[in-house]
PDB file of N, CA and C in Angstrom:
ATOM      1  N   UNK A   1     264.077 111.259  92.486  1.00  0.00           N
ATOM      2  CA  UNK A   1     263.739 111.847  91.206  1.00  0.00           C
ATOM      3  C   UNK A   1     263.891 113.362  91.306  1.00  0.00           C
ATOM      4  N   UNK A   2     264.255 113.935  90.301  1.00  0.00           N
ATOM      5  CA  UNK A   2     264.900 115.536  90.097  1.00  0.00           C
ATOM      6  C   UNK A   2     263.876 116.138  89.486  1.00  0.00           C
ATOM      7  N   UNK A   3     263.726 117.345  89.570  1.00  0.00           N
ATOM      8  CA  UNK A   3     262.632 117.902  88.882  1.00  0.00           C
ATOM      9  C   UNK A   3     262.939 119.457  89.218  1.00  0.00           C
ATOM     10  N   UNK A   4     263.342 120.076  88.615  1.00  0.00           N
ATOM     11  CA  UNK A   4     263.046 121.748  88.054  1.00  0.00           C
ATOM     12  C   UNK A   4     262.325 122.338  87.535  1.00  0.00           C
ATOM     13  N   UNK A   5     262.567 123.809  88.024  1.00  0.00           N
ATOM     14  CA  UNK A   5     261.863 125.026  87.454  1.00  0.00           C
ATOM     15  C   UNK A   5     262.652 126.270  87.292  1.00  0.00           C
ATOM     16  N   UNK A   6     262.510 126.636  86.011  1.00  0.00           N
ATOM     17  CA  UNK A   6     263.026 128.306  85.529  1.00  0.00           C
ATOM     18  C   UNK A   6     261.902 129.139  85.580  1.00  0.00           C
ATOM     19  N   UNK A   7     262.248 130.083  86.384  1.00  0.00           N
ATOM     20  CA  UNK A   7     261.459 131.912  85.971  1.00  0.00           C
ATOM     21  C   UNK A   7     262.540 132.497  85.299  1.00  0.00           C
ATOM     22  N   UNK A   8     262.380 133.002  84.552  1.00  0.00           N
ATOM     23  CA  UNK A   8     262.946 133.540  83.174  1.00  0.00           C
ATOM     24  C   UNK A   8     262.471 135.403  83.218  1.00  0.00           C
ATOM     25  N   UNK A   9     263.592 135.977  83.473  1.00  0.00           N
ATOM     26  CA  UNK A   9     263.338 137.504  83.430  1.00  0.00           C
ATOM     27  C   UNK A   9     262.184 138.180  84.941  1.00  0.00           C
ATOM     28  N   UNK A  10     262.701 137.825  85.493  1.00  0.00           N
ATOM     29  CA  UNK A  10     261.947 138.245  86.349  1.00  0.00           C
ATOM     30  C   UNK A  10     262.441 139.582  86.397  1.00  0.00           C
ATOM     31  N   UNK A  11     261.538 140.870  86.971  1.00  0.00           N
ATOM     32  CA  UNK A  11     261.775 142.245  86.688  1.00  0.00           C
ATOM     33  C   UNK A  11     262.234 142.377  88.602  1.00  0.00           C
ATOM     34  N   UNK A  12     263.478 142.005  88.833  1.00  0.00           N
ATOM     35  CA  UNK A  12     263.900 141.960  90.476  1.00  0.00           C
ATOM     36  C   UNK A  12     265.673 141.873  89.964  1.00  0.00           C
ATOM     37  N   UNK A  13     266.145 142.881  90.528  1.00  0.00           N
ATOM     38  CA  UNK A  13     267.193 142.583  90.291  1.00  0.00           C
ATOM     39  C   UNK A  13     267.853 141.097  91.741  1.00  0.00           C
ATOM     40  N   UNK A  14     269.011 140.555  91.092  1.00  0.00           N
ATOM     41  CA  UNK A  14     269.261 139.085  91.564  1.00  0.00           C
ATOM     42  C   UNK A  14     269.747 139.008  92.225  1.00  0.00           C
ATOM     43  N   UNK A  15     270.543 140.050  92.980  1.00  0.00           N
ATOM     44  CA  UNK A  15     270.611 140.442  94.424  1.00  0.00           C
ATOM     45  C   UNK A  15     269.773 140.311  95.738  1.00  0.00           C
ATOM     46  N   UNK A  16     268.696 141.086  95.084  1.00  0.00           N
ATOM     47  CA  UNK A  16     267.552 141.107  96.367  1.00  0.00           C
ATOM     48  C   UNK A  16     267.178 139.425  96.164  1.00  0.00           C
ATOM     49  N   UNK A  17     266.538 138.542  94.756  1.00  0.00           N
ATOM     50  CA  UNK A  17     266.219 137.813  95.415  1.00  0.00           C
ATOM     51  C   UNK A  17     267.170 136.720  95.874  1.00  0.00           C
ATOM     52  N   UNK A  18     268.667 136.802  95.296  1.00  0.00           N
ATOM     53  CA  UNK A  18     269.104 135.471  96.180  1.00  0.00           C
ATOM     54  C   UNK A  18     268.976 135.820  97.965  1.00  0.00           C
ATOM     55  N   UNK A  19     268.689 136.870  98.459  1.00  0.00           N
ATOM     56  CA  UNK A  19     268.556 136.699  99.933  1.00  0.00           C
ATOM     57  C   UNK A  19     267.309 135.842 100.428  1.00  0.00           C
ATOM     58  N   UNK A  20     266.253 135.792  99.273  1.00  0.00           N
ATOM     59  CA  UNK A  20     265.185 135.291  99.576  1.00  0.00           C
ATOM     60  C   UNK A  20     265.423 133.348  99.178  1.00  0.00           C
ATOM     61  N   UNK A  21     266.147 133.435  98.102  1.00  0.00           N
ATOM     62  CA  UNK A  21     266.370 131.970  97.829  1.00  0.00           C
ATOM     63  C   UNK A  21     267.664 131.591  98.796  1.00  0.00           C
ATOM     64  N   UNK A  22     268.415 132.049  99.403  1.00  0.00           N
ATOM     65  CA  UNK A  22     269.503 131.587 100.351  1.00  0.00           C
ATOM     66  C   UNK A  22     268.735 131.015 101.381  1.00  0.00           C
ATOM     67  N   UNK A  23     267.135 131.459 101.793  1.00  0.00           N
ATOM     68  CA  UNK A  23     266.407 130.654 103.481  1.00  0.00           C
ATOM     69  C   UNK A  23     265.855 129.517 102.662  1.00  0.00           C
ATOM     70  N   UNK A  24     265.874 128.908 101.439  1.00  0.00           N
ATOM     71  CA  UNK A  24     264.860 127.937 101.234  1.00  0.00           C
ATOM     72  C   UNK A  24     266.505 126.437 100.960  1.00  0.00           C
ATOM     73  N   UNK A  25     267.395 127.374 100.431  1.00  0.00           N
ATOM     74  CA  UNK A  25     268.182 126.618  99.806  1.00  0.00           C
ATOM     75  C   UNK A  25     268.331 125.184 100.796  1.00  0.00           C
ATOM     76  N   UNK A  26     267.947 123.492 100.356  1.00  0.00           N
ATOM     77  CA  UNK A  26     268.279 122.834 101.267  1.00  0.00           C
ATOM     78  C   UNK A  26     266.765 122.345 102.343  1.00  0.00           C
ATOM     79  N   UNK A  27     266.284 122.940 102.534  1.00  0.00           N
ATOM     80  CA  UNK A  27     264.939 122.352 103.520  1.00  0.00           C
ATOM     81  C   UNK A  27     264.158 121.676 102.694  1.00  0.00           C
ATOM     82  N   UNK A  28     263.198 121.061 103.392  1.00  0.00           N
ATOM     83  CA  UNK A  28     261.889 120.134 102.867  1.00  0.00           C
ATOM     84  C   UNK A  28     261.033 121.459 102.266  1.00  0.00           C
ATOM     85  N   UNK A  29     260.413 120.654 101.051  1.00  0.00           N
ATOM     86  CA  UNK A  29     259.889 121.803 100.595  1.00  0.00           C
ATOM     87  C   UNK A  29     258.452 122.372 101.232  1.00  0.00           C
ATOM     88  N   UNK A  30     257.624 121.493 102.326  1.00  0.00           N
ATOM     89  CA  UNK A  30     256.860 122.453 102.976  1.00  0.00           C
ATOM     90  C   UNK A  30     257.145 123.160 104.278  1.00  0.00           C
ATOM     91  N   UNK A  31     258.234 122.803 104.840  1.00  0.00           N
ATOM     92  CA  UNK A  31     258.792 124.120 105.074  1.00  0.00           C
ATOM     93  C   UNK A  31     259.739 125.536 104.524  1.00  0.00           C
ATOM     94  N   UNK A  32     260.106 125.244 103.273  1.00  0.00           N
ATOM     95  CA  UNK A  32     260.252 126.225 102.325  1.00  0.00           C
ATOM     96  C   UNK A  32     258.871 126.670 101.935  1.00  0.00           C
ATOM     97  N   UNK A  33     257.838 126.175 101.454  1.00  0.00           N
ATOM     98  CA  UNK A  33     256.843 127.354 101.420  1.00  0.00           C
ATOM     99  C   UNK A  33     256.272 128.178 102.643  1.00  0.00           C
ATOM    100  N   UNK A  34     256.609 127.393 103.757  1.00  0.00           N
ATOM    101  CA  UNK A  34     256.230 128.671 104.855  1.00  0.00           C
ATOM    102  C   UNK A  34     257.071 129.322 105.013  1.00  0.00           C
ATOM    103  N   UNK A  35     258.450 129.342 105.061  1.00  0.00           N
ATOM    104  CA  UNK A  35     259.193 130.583 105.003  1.00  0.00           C
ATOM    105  C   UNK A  35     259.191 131.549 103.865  1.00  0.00           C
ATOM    106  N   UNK A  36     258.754 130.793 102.848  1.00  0.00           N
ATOM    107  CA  UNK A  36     258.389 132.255 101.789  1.00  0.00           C
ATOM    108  C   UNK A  36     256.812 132.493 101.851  1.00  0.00           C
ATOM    109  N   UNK A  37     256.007 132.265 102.851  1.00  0.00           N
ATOM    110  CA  UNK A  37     254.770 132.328 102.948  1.00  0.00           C
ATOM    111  C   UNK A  37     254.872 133.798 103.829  1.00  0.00           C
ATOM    112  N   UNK A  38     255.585 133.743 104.563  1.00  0.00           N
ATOM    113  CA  UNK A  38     255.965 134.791 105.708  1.00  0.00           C
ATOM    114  C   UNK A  38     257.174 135.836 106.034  1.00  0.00           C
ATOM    115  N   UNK A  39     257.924 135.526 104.540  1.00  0.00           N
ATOM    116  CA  UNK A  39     258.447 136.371 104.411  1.00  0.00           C
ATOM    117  C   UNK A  39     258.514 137.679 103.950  1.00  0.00           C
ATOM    118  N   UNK A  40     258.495 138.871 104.348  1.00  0.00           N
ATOM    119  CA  UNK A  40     258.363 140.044 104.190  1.00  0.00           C
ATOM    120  C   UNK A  40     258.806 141.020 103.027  1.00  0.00           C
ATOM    121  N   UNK A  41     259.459 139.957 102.249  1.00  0.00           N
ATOM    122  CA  UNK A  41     260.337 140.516 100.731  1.00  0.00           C
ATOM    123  C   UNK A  41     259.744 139.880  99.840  1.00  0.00           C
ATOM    124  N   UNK A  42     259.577 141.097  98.836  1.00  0.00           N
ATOM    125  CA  UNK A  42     258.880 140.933  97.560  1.00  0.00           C
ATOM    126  C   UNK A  42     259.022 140.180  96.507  1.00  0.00           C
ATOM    127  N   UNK A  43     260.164 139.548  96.755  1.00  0.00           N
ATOM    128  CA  UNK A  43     261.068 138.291  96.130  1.00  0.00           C
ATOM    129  C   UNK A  43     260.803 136.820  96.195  1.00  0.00           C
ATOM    130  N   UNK A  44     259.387 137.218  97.737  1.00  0.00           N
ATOM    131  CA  UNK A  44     259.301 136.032  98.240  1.00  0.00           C
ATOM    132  C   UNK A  44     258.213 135.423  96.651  1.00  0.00           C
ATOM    133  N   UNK A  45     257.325 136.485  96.675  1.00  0.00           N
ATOM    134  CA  UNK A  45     256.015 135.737  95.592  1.00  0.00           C
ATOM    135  C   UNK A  45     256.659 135.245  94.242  1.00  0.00           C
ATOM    136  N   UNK A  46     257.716 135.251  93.461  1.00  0.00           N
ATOM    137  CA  UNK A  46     258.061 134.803  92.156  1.00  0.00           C
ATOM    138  C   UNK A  46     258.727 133.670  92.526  1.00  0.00           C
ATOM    139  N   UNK A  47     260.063 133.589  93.958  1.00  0.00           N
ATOM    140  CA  UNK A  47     260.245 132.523  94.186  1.00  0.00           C
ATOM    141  C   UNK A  47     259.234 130.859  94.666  1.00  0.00           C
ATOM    142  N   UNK A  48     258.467 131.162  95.406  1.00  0.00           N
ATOM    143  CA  UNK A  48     257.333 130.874  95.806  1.00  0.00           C
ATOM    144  C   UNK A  48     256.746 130.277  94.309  1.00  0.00           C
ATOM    145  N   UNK A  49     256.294 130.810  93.237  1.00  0.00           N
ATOM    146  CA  UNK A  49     255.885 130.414  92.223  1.00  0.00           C
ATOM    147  C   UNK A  49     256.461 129.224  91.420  1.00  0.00           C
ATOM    148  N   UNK A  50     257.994 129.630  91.547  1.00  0.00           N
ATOM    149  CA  UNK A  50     259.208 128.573  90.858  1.00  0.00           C
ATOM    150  C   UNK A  50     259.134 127.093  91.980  1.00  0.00           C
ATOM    151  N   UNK A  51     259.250 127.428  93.079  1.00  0.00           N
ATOM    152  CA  UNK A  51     258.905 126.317  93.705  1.00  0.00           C
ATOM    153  C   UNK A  51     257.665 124.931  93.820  1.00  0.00           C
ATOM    154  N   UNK A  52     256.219 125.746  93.526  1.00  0.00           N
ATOM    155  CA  UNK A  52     255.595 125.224  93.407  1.00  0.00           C
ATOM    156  C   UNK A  52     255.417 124.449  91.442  1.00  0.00           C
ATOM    157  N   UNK A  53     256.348 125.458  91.121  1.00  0.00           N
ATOM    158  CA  UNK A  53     256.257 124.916  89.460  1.00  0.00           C
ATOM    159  C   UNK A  53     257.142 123.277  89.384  1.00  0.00           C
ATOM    160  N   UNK A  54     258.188 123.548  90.212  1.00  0.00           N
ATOM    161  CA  UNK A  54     259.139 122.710  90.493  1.00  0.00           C
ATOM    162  C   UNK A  54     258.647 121.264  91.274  1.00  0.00           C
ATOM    163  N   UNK A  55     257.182 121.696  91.758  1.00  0.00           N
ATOM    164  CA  UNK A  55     257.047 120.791  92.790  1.00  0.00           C
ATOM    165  C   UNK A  55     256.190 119.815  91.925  1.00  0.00           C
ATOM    166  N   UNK A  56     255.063 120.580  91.587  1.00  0.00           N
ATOM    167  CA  UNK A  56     254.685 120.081  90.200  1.00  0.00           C
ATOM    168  C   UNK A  56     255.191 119.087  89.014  1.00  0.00           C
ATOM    169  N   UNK A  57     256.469 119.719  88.496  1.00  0.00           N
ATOM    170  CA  UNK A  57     257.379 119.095  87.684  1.00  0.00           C
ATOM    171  C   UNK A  57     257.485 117.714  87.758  1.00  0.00           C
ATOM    172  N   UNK A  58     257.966 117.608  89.024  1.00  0.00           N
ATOM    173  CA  UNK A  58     258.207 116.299  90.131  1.00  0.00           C
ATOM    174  C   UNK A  58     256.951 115.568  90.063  1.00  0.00           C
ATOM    175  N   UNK A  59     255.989 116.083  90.241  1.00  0.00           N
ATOM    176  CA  UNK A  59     254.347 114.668  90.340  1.00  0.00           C
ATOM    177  C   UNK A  59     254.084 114.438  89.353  1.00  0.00           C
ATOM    178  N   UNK A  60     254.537 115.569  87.651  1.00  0.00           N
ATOM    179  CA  UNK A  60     254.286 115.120  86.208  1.00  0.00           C
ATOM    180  C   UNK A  60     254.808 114.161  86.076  1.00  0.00           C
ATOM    181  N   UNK A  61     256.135 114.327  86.594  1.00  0.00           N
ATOM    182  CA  UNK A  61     257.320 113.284  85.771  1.00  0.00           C
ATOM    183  C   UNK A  61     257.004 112.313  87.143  1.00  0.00           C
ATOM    184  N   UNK A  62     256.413 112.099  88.357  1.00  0.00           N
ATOM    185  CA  UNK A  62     256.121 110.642  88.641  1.00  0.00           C
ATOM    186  C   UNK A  62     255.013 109.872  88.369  1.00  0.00           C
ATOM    187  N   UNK A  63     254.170 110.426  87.626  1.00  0.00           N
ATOM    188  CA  UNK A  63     252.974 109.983  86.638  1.00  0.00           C
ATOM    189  C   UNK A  63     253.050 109.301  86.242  1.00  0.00           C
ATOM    190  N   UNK A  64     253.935 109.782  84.866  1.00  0.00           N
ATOM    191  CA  UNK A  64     255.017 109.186  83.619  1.00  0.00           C
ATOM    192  C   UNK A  64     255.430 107.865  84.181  1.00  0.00           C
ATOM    193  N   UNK A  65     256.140 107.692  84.837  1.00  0.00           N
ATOM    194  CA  UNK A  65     256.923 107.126  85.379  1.00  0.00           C
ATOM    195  C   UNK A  65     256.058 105.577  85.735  1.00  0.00           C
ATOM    196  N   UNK A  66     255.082 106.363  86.472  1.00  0.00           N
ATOM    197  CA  UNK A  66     254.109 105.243  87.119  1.00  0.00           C
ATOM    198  C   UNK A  66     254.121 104.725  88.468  1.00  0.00           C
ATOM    199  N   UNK A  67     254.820 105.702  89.077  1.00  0.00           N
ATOM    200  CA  UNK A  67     255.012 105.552  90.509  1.00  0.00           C
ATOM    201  C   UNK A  67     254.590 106.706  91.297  1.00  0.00           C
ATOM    202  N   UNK A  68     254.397 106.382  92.468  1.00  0.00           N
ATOM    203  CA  UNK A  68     253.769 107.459  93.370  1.00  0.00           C
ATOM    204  C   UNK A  68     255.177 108.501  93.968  1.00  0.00           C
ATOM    205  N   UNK A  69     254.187 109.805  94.214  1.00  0.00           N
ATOM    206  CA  UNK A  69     255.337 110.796  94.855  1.00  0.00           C
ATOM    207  C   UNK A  69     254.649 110.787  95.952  1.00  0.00           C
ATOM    208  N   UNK A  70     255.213 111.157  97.048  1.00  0.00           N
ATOM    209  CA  UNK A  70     254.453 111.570  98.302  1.00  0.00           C
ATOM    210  C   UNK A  70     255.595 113.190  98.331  1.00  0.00           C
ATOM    211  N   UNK A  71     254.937 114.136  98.272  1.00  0.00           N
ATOM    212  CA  UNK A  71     255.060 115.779  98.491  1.00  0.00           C
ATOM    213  C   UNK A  71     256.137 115.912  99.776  1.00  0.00           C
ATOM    214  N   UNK A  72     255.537 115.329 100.754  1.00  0.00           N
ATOM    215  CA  UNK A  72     256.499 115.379 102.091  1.00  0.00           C
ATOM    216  C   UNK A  72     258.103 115.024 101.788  1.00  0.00           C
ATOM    217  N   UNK A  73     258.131 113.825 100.717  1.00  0.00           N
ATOM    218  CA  UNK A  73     259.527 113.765 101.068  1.00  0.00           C
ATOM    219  C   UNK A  73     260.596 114.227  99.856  1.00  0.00           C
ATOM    220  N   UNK A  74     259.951 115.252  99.254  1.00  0.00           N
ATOM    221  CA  UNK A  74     260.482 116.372  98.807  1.00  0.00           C
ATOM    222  C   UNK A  74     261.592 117.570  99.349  1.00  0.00           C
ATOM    223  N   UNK A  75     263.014 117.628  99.246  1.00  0.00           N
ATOM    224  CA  UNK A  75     263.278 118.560  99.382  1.00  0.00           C
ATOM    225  C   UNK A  75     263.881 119.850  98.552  1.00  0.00           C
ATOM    226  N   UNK A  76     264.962 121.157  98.382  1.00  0.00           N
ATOM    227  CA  UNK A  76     265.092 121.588  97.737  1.00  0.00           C
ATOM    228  C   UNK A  76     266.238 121.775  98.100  1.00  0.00           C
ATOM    229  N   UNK A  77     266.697 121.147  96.601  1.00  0.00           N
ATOM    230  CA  UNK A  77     268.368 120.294  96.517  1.00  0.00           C
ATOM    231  C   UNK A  77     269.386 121.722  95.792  1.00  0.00           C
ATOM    232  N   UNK A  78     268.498 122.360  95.149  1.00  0.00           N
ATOM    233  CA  UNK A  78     269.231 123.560  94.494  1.00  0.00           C
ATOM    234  C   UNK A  78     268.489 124.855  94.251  1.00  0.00           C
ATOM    235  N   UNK A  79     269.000 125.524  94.544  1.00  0.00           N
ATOM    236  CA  UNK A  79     267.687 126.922  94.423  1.00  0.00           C
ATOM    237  C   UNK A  79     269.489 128.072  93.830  1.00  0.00           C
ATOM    238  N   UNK A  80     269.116 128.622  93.069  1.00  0.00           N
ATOM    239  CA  UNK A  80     270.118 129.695  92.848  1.00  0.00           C
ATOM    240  C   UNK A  80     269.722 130.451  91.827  1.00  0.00           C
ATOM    241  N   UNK A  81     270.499 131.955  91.609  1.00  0.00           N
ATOM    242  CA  UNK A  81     269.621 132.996  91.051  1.00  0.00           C
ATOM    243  C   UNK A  81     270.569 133.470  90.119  1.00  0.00           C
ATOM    244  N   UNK A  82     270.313 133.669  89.032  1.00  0.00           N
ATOM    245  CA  UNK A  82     271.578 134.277  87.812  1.00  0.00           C
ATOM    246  C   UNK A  82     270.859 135.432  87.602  1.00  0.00           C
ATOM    247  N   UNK A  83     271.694 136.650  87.080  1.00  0.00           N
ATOM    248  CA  UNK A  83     271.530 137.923  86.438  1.00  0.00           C
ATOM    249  C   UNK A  83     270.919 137.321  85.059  1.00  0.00           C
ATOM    250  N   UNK A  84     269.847 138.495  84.748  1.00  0.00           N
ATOM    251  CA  UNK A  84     269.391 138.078  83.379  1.00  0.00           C
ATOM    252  C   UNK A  84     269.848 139.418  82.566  1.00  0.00           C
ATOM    253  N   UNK A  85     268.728 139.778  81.563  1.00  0.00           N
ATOM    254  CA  UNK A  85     269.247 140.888  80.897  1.00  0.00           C
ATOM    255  C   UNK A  85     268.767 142.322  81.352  1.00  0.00           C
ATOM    256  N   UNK A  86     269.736 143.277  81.475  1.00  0.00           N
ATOM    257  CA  UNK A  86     269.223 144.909  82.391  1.00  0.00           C
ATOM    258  C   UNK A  86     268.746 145.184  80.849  1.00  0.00           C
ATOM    259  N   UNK A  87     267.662 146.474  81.256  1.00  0.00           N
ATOM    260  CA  UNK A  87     266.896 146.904  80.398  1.00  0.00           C
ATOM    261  C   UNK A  87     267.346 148.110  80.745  1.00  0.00           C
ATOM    262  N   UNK A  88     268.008 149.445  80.120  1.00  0.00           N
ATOM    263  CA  UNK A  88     268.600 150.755  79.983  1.00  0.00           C
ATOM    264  C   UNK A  88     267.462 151.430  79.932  1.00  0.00           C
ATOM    265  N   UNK A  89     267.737 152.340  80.602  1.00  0.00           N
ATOM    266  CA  UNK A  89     266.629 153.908  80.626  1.00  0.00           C
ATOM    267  C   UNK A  89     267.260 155.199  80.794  1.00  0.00           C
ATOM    268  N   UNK A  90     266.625 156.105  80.663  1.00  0.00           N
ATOM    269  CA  UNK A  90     267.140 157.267  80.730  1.00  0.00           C
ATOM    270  C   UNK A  90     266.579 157.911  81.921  1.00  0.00           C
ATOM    271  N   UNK A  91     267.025 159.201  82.263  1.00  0.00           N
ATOM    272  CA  UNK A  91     266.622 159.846  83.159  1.00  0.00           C
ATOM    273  C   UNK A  91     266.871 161.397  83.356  1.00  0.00           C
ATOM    274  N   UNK A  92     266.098 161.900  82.979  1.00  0.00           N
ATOM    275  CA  UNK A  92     266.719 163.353  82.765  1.00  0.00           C
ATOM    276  C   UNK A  92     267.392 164.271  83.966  1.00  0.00           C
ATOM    277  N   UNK A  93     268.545 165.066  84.021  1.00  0.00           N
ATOM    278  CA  UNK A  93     269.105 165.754  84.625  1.00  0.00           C
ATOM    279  C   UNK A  93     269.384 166.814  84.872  1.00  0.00           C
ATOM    280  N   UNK A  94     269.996 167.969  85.512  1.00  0.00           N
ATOM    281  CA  UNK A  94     269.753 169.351  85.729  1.00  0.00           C
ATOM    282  C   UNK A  94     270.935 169.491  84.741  1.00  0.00           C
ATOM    283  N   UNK A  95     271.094 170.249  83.785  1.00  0.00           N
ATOM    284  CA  UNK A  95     271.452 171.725  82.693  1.00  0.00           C
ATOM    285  C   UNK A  95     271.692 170.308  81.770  1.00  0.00           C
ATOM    286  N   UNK A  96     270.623 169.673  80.814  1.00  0.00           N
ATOM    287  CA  UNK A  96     270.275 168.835  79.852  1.00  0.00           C
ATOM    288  C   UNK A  96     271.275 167.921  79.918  1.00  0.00           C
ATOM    289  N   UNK A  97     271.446 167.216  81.127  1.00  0.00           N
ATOM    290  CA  UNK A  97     272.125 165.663  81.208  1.00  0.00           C
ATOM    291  C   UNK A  97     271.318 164.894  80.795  1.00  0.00           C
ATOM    292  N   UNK A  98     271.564 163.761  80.963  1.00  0.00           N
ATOM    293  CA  UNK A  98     271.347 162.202  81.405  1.00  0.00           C
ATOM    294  C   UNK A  98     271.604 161.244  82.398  1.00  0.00           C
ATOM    295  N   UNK A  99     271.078 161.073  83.008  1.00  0.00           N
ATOM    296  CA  UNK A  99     271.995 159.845  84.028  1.00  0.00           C
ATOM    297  C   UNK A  99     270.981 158.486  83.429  1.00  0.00           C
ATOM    298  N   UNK A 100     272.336 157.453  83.873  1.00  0.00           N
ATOM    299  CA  UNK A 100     270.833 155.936  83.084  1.00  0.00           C
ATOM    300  C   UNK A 100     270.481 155.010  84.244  1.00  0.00           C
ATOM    301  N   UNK A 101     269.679 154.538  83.940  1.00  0.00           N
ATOM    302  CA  UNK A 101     268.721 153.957  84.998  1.00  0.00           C
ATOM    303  C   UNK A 101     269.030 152.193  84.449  1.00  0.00           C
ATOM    304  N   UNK A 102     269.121 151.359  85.284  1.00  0.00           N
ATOM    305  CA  UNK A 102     268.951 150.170  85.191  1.00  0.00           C
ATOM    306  C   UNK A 102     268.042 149.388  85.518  1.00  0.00           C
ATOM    307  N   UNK A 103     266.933 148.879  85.189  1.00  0.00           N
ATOM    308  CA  UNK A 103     266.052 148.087  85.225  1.00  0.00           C
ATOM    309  C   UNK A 103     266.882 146.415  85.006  1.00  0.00           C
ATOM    310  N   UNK A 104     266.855 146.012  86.382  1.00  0.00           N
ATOM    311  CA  UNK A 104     267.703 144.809  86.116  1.00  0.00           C
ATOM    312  C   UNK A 104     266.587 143.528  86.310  1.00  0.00           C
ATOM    313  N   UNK A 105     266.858 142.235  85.886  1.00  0.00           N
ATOM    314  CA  UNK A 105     266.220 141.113  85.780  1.00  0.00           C
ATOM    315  C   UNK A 105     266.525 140.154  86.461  1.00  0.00           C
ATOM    316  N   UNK A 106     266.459 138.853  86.493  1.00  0.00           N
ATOM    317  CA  UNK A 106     267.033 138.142  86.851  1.00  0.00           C
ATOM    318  C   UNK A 106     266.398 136.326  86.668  1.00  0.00           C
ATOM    319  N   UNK A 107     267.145 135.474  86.231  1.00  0.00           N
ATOM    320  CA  UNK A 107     266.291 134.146  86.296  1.00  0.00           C
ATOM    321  C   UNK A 107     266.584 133.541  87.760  1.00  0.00           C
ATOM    322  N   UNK A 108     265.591 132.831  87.789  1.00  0.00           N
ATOM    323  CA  UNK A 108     265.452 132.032  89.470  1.00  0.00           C
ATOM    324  C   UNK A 108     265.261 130.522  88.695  1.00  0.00           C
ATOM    325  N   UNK A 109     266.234 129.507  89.366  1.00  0.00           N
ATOM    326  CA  UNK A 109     266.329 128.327  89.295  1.00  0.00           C
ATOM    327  C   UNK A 109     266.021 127.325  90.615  1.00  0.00           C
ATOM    328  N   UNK A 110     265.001 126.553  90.457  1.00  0.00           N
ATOM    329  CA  UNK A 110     264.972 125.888  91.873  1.00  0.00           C
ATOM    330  C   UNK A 110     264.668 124.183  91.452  1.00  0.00           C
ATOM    331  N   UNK A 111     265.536 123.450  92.096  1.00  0.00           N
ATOM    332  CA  UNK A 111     265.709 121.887  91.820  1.00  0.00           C
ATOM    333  C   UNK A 111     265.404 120.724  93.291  1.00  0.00           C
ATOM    334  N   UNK A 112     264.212 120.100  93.365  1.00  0.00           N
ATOM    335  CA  UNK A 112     263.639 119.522  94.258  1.00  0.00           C
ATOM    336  C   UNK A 112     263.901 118.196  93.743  1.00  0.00           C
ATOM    337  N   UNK A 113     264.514 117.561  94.957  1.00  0.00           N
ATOM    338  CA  UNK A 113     264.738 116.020  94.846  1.00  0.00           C
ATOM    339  C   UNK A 113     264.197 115.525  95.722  1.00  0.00           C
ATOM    340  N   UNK A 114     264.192 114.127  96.101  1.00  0.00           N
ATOM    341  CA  UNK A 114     263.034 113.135  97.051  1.00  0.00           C
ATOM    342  C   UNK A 114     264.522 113.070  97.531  1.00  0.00           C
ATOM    343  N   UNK A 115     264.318 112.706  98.835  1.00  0.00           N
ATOM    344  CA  UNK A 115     265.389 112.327  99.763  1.00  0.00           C
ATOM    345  C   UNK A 115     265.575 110.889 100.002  1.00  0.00           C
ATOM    346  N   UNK A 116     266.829 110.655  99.893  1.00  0.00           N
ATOM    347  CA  UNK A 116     267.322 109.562 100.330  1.00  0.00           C
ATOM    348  C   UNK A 116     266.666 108.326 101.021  1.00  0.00           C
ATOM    349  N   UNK A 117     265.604 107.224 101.024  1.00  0.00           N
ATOM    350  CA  UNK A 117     265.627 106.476 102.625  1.00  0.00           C
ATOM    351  C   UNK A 117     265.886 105.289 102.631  1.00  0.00           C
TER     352      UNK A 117
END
């Protein structure tokens, strides 16, 4: 069973965090939360969030369903990060420039499936 999660605008540009979603991409998902438990990038806490939303997703929809999930045999089948929308700023400069500032975004997608047995 499939089950996703969107973060929507996250204020990180999508660079920094696909380095953080490239260590989860593929593992069981409780060892994906200890590597973003202990990871040292600030990317780790929103991803971290999508995961557990995702994980969630998965025990709603086996509710529904009427069948049991067991958490363990969870893994994370898709994790990937799209550019969202930059937010423009200004920035003032020496003899009355401008230079502009980018405040960039980004959505985080992460897709946990039960494995195969």
């Amino acid at each position: 069973m499939e089950a996703r999660a969107i973060a929507r605008g996250v204020r990180m540009s999508a660079r920094k965090v696909r380095l953080v979603v490239d260590q989860i991409r593929g593992k069981p998902v409780n060892e994906a939360y200890a590597a973003l438990q202990f990871s040292k990038k600030r990317a780790a806490e929103p991803v971290g969030k999508t995961l557990r939303s995702a994980v969630a997703n998965a025990q709603e929809r086996s509710q529904d369903d009427g069948s049991v999930l067991d958490v363990d045999e969870l893994f994370v089948s898709e994790a990937y990060v799209d550019e969202g929308p930059t937010l423009r700023r200004w920035r003032a400069r020496a003899q009355g420039r401008a230079s502009p500032i980018r405040k960039r975004t980004s959505h985080i997608t992460v897709v946990v499936d039960q494995k195969d047995s």
